[in-house]
Protein backbone atom coordinates (compact mmCIF):
# COMPACT_ATOMS: atom_id res chain seq x y z
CA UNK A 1 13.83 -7.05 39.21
CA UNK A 2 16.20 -8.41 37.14
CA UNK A 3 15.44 -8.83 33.27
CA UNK A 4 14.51 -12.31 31.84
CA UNK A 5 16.64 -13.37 28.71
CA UNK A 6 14.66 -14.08 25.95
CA UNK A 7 15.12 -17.99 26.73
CA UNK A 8 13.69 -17.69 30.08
CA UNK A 9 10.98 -15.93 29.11
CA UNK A 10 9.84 -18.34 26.55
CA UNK A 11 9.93 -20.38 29.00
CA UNK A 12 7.69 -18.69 31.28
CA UNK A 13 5.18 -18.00 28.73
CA UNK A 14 5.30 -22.06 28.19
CA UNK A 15 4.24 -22.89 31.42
CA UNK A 16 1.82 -20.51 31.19
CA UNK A 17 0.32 -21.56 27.69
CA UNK A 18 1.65 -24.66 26.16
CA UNK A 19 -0.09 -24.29 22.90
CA UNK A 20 2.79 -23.29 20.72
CA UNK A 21 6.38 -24.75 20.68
CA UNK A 22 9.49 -22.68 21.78
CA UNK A 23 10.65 -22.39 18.21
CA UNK A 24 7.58 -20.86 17.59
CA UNK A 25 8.54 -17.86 19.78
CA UNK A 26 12.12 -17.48 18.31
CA UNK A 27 10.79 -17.70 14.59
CA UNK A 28 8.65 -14.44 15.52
CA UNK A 29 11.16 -12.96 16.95
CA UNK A 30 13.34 -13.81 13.95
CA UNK A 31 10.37 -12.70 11.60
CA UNK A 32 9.82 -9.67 13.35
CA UNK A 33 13.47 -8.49 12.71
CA UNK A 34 13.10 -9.80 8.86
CA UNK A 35 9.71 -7.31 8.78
CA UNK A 36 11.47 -4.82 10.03
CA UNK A 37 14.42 -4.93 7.14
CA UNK A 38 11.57 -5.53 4.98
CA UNK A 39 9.76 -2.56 5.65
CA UNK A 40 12.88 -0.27 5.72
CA UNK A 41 12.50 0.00 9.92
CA UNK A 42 15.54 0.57 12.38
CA UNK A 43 16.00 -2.89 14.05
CA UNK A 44 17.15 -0.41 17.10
CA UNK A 45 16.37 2.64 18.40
CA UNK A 46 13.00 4.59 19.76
CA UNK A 47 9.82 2.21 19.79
CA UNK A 48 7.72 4.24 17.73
CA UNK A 49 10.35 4.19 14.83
CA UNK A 50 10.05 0.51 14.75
CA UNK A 51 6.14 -0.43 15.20
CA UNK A 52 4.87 -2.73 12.77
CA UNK A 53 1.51 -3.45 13.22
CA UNK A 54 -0.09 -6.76 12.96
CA UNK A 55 -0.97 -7.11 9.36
CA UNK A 56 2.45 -6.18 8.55
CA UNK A 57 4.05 -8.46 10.84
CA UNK A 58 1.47 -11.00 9.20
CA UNK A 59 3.10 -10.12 5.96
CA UNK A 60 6.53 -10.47 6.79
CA UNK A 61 6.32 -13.29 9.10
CA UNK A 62 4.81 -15.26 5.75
CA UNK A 63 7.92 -14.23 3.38
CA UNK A 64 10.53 -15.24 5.96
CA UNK A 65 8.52 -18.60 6.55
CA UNK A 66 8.67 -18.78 2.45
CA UNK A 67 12.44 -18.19 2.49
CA UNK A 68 13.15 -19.97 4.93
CA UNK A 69 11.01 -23.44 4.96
CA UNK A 70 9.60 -22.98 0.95
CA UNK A 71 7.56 -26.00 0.41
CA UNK A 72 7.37 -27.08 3.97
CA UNK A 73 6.55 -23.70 5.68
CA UNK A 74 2.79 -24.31 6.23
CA UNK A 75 4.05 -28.19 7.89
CA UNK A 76 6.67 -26.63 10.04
CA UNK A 77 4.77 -24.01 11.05
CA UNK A 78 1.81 -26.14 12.03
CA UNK A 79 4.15 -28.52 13.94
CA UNK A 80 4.92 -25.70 16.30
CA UNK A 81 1.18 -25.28 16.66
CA UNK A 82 0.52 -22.13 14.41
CA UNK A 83 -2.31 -22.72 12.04
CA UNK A 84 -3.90 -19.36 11.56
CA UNK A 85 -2.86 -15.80 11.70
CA UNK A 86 -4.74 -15.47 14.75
CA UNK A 87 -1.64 -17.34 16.36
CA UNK A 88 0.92 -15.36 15.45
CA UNK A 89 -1.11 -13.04 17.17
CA UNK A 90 -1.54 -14.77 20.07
CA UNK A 91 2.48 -15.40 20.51
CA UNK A 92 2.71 -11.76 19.56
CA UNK A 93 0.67 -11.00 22.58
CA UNK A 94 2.09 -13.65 25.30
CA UNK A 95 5.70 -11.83 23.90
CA UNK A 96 4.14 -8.57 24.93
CA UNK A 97 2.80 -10.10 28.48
CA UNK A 98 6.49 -10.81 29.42
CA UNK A 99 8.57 -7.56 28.41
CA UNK A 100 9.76 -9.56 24.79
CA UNK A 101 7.67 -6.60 22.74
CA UNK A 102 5.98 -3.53 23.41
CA UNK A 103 2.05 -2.49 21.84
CA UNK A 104 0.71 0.69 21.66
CA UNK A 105 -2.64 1.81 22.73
CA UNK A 106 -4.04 0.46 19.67
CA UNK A 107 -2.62 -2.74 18.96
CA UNK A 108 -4.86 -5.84 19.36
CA UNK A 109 -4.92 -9.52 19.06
CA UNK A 110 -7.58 -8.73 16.51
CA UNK A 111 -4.87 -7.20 13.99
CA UNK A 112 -3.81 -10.57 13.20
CA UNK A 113 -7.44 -11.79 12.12
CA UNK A 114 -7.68 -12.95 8.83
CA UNK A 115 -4.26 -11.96 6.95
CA UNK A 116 -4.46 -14.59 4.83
CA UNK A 117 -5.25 -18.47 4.13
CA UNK A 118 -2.14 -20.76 4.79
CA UNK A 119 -2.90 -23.05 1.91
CA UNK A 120 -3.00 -20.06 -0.14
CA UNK A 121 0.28 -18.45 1.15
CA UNK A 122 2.05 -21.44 1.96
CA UNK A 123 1.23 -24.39 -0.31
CA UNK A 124 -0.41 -23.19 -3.69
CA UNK A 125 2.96 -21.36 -4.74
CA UNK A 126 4.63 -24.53 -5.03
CA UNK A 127 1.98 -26.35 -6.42
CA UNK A 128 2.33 -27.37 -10.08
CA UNK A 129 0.80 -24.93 -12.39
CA UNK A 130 -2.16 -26.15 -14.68
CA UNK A 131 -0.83 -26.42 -18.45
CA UNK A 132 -3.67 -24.64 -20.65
CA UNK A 133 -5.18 -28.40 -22.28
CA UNK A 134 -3.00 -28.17 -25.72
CA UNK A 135 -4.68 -27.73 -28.85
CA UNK A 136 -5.57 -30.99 -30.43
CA UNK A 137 -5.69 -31.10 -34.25
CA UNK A 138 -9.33 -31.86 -35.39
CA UNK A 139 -9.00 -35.36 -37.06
CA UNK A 140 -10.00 -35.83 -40.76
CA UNK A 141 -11.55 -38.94 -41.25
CA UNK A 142 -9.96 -41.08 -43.38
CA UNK A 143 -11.06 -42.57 -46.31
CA UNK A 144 -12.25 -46.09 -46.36
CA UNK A 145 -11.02 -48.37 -48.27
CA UNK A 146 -12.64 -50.76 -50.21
CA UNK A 147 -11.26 -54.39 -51.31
């Protein structure tokens, strides 16, 4: 059998499960090898050298949207149909159903539940910060004057 290039496969999973757009696939990819760097991992070499599990893939997927897409991460991201960590999880997995990625024994979907709130990762860093209300003077009143 001869081995599917990582645009075919994409492909394959697509037809299988529509729910998330191609770029989708190569910006995991892409955020996988920016984890790994990240966490100090060989990009090459034995499997087991390289695992990162989900929450860390979670973690580095979200700084390499940041650096790449700042203020618009959470929009791009949701345009290719990710709007939860529980997707990256599930394009983690349909990667793994193809040959893309290997699992161990204990890797699950279920890693990816919950890393984190996309407003809260994505949006609220770029949001203006709240000024602490300045200090008003308190007013004297003045006298009144008399004619």
């Amino acid at each position: 059998m001869q081995k599917l290039s990582f645009a075919e496969a994409v492909e394959k999973i697509r037809a299988k499960d529509s729910r998330y757009a191609e770029d989708a696939y190569y910006f995991v990819r892409e955020g996988l090898d920016f984890s790994l760097k990240l966490l100090k991992k060989p990009v090459q070499g034995p499997a087991k050298d390289r695992h990162v599990t989900g929450q860390e893939l979670l973690e580095g997927i979200a700084q390499y949207a940041l650096q790449q897409y700042g203020p618009l991460a959470k929009t791009v991201l949701e345009y290719w149909g990710i709007k939860r960590g529980e997707d990256f999880g599930e394009i983690v997995f349909n990667m793994i159903s193809v040959g893309l990625l290997g699992k161990t024994d204990k890797d699950t979907k279920e890693d990816f539940a919950g890393g984190y709130d996309f407003h809260e990762k994505f949006v609220k860093p770029f949001l203006p910060r709240k000024k602490p209300a300045a200090h008003k003077p308190h007013r004297v009143a003045s006298e009144s004057k008399t004619n």
